[in-house]
C-alpha atoms as a PDB file:
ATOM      1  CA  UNK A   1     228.102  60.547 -71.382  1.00  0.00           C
ATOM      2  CA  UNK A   2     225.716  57.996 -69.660  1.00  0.00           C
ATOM      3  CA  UNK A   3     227.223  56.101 -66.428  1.00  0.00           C
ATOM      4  CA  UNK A   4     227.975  52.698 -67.085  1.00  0.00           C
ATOM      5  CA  UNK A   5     225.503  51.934 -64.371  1.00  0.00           C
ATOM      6  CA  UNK A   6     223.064  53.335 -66.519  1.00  0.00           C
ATOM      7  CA  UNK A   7     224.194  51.244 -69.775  1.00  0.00           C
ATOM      8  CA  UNK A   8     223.935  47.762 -67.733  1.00  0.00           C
ATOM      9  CA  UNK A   9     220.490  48.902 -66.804  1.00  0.00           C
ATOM     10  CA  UNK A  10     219.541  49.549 -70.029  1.00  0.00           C
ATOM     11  CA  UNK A  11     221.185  46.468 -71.505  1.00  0.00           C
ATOM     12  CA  UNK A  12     217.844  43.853 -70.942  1.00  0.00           C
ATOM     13  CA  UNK A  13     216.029  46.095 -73.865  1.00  0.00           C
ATOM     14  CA  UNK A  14     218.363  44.426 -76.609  1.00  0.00           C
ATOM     15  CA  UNK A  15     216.843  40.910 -76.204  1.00  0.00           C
ATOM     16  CA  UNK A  16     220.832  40.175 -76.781  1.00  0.00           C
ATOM     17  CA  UNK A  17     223.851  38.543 -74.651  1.00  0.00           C
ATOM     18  CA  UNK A  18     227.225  37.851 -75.958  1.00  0.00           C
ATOM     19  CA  UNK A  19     228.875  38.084 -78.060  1.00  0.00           C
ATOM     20  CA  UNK A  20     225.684  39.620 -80.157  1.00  0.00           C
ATOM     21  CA  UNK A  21     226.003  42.872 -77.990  1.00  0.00           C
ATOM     22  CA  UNK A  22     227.151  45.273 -80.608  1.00  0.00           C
ATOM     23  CA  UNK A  23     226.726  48.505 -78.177  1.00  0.00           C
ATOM     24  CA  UNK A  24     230.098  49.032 -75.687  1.00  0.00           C
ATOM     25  CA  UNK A  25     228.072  52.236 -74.163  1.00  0.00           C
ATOM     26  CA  UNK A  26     225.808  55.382 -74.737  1.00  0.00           C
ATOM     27  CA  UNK A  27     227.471  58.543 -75.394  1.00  0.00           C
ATOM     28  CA  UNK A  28     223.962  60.470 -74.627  1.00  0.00           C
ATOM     29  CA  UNK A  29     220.559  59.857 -74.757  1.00  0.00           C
ATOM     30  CA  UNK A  30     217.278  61.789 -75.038  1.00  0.00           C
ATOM     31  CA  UNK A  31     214.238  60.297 -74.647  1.00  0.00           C
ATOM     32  CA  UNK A  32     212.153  63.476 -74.949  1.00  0.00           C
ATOM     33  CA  UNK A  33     213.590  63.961 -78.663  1.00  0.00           C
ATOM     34  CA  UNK A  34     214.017  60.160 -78.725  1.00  0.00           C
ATOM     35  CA  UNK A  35     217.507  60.565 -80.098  1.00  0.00           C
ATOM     36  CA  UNK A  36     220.449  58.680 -79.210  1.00  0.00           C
ATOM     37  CA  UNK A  37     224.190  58.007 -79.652  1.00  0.00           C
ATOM     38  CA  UNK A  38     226.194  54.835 -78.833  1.00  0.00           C
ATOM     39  CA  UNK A  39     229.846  53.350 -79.429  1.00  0.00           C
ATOM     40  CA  UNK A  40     230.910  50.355 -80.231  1.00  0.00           C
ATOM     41  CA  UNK A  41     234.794  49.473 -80.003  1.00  0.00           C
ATOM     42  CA  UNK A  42     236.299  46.782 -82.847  1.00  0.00           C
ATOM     43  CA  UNK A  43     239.551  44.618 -81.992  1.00  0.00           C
ATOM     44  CA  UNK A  44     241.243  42.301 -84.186  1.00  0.00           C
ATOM     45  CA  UNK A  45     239.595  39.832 -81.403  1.00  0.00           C
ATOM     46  CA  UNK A  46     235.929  40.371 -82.719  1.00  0.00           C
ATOM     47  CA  UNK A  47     235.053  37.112 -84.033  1.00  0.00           C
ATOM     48  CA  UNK A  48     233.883  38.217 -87.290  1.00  0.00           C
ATOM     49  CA  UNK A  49     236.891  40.111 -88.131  1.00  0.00           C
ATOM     50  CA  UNK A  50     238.493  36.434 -88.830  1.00  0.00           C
ATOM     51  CA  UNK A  51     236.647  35.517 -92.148  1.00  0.00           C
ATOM     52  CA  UNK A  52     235.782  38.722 -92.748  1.00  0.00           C
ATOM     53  CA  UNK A  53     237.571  39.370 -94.924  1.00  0.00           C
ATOM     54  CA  UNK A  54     241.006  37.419 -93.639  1.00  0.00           C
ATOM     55  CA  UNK A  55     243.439  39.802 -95.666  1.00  0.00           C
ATOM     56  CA  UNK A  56     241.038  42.972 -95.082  1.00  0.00           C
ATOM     57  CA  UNK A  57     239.084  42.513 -92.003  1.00  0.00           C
ATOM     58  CA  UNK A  58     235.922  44.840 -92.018  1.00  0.00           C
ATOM     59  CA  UNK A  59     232.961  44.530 -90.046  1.00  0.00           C
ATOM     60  CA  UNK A  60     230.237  43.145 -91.874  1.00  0.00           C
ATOM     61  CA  UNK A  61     227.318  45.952 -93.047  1.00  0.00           C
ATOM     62  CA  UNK A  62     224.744  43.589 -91.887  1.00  0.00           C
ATOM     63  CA  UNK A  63     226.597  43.994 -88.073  1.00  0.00           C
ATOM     64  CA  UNK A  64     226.385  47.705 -88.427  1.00  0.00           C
ATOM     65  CA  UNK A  65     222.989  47.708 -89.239  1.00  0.00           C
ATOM     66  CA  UNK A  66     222.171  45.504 -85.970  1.00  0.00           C
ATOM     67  CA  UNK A  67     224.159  47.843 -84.102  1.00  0.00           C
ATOM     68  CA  UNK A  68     221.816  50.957 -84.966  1.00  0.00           C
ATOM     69  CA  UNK A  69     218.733  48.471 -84.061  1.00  0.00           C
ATOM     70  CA  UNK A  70     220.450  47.699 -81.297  1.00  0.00           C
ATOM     71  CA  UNK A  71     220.787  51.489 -80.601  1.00  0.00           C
ATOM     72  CA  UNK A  72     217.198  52.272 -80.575  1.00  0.00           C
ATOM     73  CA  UNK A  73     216.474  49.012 -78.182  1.00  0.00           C
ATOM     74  CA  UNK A  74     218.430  51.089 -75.779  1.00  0.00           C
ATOM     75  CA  UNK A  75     216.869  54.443 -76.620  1.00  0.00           C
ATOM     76  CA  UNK A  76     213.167  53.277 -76.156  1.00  0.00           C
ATOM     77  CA  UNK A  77     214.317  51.094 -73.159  1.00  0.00           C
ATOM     78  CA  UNK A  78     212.281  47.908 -75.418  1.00  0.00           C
ATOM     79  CA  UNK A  79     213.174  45.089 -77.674  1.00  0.00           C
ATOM     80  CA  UNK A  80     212.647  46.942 -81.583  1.00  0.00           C
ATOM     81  CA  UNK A  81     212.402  44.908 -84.843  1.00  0.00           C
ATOM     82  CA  UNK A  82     213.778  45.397 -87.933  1.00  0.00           C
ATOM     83  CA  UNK A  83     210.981  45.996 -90.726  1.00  0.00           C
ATOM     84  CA  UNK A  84     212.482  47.934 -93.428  1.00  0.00           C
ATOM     85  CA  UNK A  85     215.614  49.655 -93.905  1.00  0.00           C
ATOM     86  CA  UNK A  86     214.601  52.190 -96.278  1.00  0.00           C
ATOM     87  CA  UNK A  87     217.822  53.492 -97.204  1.00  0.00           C
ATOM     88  CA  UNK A  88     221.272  52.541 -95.703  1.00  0.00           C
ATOM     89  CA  UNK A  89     224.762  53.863 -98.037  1.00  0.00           C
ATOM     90  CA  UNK A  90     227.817  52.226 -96.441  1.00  0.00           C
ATOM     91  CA  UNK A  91     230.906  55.227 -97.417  1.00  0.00           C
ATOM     92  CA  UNK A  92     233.475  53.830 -95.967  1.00  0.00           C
ATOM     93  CA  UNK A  93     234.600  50.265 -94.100  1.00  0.00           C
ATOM     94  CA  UNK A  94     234.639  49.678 -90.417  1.00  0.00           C
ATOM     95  CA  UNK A  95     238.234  47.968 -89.258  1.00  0.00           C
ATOM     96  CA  UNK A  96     239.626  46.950 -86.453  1.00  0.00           C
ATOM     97  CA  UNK A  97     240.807  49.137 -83.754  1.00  0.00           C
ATOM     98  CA  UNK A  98     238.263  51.662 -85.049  1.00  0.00           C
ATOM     99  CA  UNK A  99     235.931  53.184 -82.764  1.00  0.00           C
ATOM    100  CA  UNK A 100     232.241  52.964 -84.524  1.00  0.00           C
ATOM    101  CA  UNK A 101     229.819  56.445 -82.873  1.00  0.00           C
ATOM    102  CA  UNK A 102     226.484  55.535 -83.341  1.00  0.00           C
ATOM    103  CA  UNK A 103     223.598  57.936 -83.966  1.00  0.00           C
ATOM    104  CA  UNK A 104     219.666  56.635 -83.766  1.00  0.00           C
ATOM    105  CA  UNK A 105     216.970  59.696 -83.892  1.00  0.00           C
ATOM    106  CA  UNK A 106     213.722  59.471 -84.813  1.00  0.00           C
ATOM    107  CA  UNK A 107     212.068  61.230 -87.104  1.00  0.00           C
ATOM    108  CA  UNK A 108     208.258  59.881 -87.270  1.00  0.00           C
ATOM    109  CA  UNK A 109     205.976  56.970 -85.172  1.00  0.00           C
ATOM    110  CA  UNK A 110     203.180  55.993 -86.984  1.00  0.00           C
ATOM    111  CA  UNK A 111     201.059  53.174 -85.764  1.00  0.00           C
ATOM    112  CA  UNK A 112     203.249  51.678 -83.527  1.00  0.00           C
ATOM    113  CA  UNK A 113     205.933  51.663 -86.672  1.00  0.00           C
ATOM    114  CA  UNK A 114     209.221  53.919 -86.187  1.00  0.00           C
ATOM    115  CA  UNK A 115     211.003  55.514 -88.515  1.00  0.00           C
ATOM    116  CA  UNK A 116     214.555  56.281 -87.809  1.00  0.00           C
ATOM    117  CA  UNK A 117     217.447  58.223 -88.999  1.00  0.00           C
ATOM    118  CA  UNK A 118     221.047  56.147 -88.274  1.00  0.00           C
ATOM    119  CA  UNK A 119     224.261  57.462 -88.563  1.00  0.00           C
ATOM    120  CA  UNK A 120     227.375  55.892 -87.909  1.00  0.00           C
ATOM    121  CA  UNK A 121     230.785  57.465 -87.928  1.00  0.00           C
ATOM    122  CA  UNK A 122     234.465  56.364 -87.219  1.00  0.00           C
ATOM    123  CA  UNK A 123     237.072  59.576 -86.311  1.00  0.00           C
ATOM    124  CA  UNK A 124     234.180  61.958 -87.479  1.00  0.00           C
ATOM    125  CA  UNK A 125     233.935  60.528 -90.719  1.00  0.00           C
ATOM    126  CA  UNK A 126     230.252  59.402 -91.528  1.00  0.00           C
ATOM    127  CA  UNK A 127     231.053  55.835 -92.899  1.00  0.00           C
ATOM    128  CA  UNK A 128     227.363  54.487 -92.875  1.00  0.00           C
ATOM    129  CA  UNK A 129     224.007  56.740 -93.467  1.00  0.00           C
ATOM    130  CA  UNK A 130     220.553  56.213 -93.590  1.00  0.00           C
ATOM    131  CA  UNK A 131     216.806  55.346 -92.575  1.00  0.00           C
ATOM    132  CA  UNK A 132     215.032  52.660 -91.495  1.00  0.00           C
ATOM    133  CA  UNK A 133     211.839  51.546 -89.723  1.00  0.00           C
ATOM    134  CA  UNK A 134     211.620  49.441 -86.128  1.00  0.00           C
ATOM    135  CA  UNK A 135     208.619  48.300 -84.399  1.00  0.00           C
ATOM    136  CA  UNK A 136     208.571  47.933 -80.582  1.00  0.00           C
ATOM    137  CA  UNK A 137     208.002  44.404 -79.305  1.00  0.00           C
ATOM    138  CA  UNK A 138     204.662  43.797 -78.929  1.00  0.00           C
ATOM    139  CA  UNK A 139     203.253  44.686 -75.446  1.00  0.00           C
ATOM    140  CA  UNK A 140     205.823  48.005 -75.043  1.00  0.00           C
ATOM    141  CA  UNK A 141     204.187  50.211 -77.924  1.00  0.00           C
END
């Protein structure tokens, strides 16, 4: 597991402050095989869990998909935009008190363009699978 000294180092690369931080800390990270795998914690306090749904709160897919960019911000230490998500299947619903693991590893860079594979899992369960494609900020290709 990375140091939480390490995570607040890494935090300037998501371009993000709170409460848009969806990343509570890296599990492990390698830059060499530029994979990486993150957490992030949901309470009933989360703000979106209130209209979301009220009688069923669930994070919101679009959240979960932030959190994987979010993910690879950290990974390649650099601001990443979303261009494409190729394919994303949501299994199973995200709810509070669950504990989100987060995997980012990529699979091809092609003119400055990443492709990714994302995984995120609650208890071992995968409840969200996929691709999609980042960019690095400009100036930190």
């Amino acid at each position: 597991m990375a140091s939480p000294e390490d995570f607040r180092a890494a935090l300037p690369a998501l371009a993000a402050a709170y409460p848009y931080v969806l990343i509570d800390g890296i599990l492990d990270c390698d830059r060499e095989t530029r994979a990486i795998r993150a957490f992030k914690g949901s309470s009933q306090r989360e703000p979106y869990f209130v209209g979301h749904f009220p009688d069923n709160p669930t994070m919101p897919g679009v959240l979960v998909l932030m959190a994987f960019v979010q993910a690879a911000s950290l990974l390649y230490l650099s601001p990443v935009r979303l261009l494409k998500v190729d394919r994303l299947r949501f299994r199973s619903p995200v709810r509070p008190g669950m504990r989100l693991e987060i995997a980012v590893e990529e699979l091809e860079s092609t003119d400055g363009v990443r492709l990714v594979a994302v995984c995120g899992e609650v208890e071992g369960n995968v409840c969200v699978k996929g691709s999609i494609r980042l960019a690095l900020e400009r100036g930190n290709a």
